[in-house]
Protein backbone atom coordinates (compact mmCIF):
# COMPACT_ATOMS: atom_id res chain seq x y z
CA UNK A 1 102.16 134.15 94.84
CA UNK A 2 101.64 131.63 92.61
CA UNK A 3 104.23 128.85 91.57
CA UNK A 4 105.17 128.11 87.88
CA UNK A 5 106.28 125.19 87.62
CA UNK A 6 107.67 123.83 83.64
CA UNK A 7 107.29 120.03 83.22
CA UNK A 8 110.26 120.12 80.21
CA UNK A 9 112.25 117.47 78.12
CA UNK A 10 114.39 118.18 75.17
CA UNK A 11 113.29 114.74 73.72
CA UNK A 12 109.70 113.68 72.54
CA UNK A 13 107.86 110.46 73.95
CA UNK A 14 110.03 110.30 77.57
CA UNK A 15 106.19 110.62 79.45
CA UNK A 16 106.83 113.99 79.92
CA UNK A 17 102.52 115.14 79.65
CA UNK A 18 102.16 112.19 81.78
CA UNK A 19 104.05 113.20 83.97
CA UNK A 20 102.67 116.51 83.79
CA UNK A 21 99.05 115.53 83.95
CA UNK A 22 99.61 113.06 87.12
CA UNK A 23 101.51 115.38 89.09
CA UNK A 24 98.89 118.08 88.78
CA UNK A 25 96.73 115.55 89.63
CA UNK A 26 98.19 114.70 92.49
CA UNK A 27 99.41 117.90 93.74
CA UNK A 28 95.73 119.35 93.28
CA UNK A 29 94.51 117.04 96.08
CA UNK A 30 96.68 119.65 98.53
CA UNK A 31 96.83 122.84 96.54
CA UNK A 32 94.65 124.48 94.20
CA UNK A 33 96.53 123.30 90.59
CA UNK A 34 96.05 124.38 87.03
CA UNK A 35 97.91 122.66 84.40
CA UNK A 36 98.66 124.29 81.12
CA UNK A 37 99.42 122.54 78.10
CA UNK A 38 101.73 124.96 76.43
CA UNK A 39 103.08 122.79 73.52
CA UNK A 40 101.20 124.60 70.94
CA UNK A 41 102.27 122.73 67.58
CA UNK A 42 101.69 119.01 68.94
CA UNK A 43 99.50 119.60 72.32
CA UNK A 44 98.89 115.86 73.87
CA UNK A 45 96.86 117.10 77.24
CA UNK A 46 93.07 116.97 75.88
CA UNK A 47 94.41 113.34 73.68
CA UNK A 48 95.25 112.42 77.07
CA UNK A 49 92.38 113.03 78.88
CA UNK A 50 89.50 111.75 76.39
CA UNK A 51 89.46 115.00 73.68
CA UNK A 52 86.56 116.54 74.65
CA UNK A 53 85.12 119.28 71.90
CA UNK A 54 86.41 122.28 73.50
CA UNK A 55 85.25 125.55 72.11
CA UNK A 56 87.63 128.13 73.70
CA UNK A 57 90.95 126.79 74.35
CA UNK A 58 94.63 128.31 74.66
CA UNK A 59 94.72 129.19 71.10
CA UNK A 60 91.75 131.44 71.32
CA UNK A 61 93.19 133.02 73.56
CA UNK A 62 96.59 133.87 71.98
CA UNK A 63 95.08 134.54 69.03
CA UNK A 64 92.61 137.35 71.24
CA UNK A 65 89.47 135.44 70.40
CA UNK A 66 88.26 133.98 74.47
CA UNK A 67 89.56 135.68 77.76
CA UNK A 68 92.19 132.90 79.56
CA UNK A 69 89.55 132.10 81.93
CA UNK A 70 87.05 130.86 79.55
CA UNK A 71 89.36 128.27 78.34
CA UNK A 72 89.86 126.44 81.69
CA UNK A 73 87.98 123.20 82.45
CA UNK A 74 87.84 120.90 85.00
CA UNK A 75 87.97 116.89 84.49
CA UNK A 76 86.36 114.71 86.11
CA UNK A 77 88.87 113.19 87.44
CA UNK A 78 89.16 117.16 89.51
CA UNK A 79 91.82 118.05 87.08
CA UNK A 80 91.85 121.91 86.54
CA UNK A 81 93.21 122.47 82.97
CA UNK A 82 94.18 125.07 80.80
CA UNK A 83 94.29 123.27 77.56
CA UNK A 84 95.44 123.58 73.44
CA UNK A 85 94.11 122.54 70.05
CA UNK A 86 95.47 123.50 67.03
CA UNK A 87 95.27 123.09 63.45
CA UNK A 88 97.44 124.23 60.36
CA UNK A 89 95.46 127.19 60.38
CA UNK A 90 96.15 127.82 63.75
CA UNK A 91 99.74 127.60 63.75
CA UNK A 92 100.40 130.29 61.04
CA UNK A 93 97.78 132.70 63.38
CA UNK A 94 99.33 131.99 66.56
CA UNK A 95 100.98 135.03 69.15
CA UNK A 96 104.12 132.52 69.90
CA UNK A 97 105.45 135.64 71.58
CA UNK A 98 102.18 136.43 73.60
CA UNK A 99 102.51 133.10 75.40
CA UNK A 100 104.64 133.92 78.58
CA UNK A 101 102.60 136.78 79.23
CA UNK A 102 99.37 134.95 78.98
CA UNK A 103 100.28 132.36 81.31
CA UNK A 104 102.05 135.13 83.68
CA UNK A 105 98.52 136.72 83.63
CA UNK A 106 97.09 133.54 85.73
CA UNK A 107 98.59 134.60 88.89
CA UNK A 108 96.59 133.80 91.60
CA UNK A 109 94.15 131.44 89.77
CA UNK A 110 96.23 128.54 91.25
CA UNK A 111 99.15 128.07 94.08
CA UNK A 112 101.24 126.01 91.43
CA UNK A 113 100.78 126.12 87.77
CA UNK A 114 102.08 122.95 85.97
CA UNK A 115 103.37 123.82 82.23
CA UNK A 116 103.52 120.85 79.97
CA UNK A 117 105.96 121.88 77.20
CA UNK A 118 106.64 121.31 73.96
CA UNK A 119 109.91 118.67 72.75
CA UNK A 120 112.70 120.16 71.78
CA UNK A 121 113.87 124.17 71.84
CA UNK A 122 111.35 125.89 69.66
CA UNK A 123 109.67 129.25 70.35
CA UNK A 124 107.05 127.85 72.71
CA UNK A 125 109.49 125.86 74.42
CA UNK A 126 111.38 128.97 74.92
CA UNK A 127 108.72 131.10 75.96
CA UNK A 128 107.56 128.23 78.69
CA UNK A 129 110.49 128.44 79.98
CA UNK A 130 110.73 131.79 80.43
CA UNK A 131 107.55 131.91 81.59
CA UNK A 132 108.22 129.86 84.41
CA UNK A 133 110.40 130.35 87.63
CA UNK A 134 110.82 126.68 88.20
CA UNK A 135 111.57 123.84 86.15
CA UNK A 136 111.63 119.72 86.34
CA UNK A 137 113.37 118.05 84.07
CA UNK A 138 112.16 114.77 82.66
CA UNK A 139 114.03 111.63 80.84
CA UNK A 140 114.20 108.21 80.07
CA UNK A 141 117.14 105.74 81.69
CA UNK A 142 118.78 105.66 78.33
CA UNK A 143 121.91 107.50 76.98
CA UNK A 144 120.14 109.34 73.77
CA UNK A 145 117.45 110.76 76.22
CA UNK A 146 119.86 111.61 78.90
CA UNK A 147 122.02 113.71 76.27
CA UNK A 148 119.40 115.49 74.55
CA UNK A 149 117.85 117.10 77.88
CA UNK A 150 121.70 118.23 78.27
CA UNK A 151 120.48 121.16 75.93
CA UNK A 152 116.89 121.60 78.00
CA UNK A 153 119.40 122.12 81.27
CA UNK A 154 121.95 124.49 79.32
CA UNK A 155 118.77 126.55 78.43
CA UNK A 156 116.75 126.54 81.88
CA UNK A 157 120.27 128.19 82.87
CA UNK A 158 121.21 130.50 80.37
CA UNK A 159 117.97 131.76 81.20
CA UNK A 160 118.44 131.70 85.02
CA UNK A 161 115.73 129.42 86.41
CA UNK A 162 115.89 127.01 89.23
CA UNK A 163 115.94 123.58 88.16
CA UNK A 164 114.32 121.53 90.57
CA UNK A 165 116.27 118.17 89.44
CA UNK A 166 115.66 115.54 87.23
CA UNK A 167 113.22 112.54 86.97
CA UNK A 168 113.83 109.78 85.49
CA UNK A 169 110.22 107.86 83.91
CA UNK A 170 109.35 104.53 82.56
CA UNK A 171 112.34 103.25 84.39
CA UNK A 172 112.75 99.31 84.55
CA UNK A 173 111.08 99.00 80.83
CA UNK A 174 114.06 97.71 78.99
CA UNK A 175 117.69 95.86 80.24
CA UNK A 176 120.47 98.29 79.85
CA UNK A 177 119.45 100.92 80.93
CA UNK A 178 121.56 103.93 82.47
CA UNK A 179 121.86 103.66 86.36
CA UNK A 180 120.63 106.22 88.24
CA UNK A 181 124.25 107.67 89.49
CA UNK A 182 125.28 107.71 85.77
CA UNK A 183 122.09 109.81 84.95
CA UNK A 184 123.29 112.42 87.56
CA UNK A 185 127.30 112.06 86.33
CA UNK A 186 126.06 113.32 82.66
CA UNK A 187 123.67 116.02 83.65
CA UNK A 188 125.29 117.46 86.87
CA UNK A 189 121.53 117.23 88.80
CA UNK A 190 119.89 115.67 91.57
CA UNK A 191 117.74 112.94 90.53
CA UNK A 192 114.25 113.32 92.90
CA UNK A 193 111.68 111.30 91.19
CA UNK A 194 111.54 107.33 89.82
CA UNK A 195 108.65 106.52 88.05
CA UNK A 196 108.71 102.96 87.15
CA UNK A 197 107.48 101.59 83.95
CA UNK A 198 103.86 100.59 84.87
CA UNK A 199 101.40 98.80 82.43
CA UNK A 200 98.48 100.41 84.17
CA UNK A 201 99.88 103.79 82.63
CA UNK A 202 98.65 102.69 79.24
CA UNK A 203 95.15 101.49 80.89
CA UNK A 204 94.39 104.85 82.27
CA UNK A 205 94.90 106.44 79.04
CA UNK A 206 92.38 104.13 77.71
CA UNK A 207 90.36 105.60 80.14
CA UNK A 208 91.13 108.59 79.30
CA UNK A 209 91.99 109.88 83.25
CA UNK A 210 95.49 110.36 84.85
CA UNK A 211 96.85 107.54 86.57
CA UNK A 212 96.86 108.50 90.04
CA UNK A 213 93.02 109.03 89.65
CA UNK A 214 92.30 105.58 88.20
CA UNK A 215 94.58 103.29 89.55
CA UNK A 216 95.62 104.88 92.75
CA UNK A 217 97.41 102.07 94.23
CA UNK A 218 99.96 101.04 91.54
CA UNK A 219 103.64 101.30 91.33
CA UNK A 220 103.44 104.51 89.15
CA UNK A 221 100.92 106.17 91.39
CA UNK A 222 103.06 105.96 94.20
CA UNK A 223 105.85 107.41 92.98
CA UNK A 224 104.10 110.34 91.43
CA UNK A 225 102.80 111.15 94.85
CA UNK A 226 106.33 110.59 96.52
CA UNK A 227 107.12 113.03 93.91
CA UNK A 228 104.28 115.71 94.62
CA UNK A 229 105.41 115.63 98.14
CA UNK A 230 108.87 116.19 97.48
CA UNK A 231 107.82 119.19 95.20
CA UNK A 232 105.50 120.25 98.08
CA UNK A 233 107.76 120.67 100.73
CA UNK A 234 105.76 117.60 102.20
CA UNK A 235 107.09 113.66 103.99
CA UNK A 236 104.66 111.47 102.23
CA UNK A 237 107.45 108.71 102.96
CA UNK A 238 106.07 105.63 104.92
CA UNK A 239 109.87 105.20 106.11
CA UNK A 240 112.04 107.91 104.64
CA UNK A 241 115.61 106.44 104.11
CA UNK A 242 118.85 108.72 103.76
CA UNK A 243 118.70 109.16 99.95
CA UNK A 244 115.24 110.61 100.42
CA UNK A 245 115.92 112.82 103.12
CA UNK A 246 118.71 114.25 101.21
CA UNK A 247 116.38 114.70 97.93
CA UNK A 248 113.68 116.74 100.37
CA UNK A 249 115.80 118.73 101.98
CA UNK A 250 117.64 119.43 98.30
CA UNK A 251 113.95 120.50 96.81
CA UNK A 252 113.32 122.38 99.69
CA UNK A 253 115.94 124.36 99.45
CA UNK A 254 115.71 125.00 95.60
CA UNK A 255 112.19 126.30 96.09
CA UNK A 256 113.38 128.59 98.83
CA UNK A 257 111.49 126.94 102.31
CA UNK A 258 114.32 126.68 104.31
């Protein structure tokens, strides 16, 4: 049975597609991965990885003009994609409604399917949500990003999915910033995953590849696979201190292994 897995943020520009597109990354070295870009009006994915011309993508599909399987790809960094362009056009033709049930349908193409969600709570949002049974929260370390994904929580609830916990990107970028017990005081939530602001972010989307692929060793990299084996039931720790243990056993129990 296949994992569904919604990469979500209730605030634009927090990193949440880059965090979507390095975690599938990494977690498709261990499991076969397929990562959907589901934010229909403003989709970042393909900008992210080089915009290839694409002739069937995910709004072919909800719009009944390519099967779902002719619209995945694989990069060459291995990264198995499902992915969306839009126009105007497209957005006044689109099936918002038909979206959870298209991505439902992929059961089985991939162990974990990685949605990467739209900002804010709009219909897609919504639906990606629904359409998932799992979902990871991402923010920034600073107050107005920490309050808006208050709603993206009240949501995930309301609509009785398991929120895996919270991680907190580009962390270290500016003085100030919100401490990580302060980020779990406002939003009630674990927070499993650090991913430190890294310059070699911006360099590998120059390259138009996901982090982990092209600069494997950095700070950023690290942490996204300390993250992917958290999410994977896995000890990818070199020494795994008390905080960590407690985050892996926390995950594992959300996602029902022990």
């Amino acid at each position: 049975m296949s994992r569904y897995i919604c990469i979500a943020s209730s605030k634009g520009g927090v990193g949440k597609t880059t965090t979507a597109i390095n975690l599938a990354h990494t977690i498709g070295k261990h499991k076969k991965t397929l990562l959907v870009d589901a934010n229909l009006t403003t989709p970042n994915v393909n900008v992210h990885l080089g915009s290839p011309i694409l002739k069937k993508t995910l709004a072919q599909v909800l719009k009944d003009e390519a099967s779902i399987y002719q619209a995945i790809y694989t990069h060459e960094s291995g990264l198995r994609v499902l992915p969306t362009i839009t126009s105007l056009q497209d957005l006044k033709k689109l099936k918002y409604e038909r979206l959870r049930g298209v991505i439902r349908s992929l059961e089985g193409e991939a162990d974990i399917i990685l949605m990467d969600s739209a900002a804010g709570l709009g219909r897609e949002t919504i639906s990606t949500i629904e359409a998932a049974n799992e979902i990871l929260i991402i923010t920034n370390p600073e107050l107005s990003s920490v309050l808006d994904t208050q709603k993206t929580i009240q949501v995930a609830h309301e609509l009785g999915k398991t929120i895996l916990g919270v991680v907190v990107n580009k962390a270290g970028e500016h003085r100030h910033e919100l401490k990580v017990n302060e980020i779990e005081k406002l939003l009630d939530l674990p927070v499993i995953g650090i991913i430190p602001y890294d310059k070699n972010v911006k360099e590998a989307l120059k390259l138009s590849h996901p982090v982990t692929h092209s600069h494997p060793r950095t700070k950023a990299s690290r942490s996204y696979e300390e993250l992917a084996g958290l999410l994977l039931g896995k000890k990818y720790f070199d020494s795994v201190n008390k905080k960590s243990r407690l985050m892996h056993d926390y995950v594992l129990e959300r996602i029902g292994l022990v």
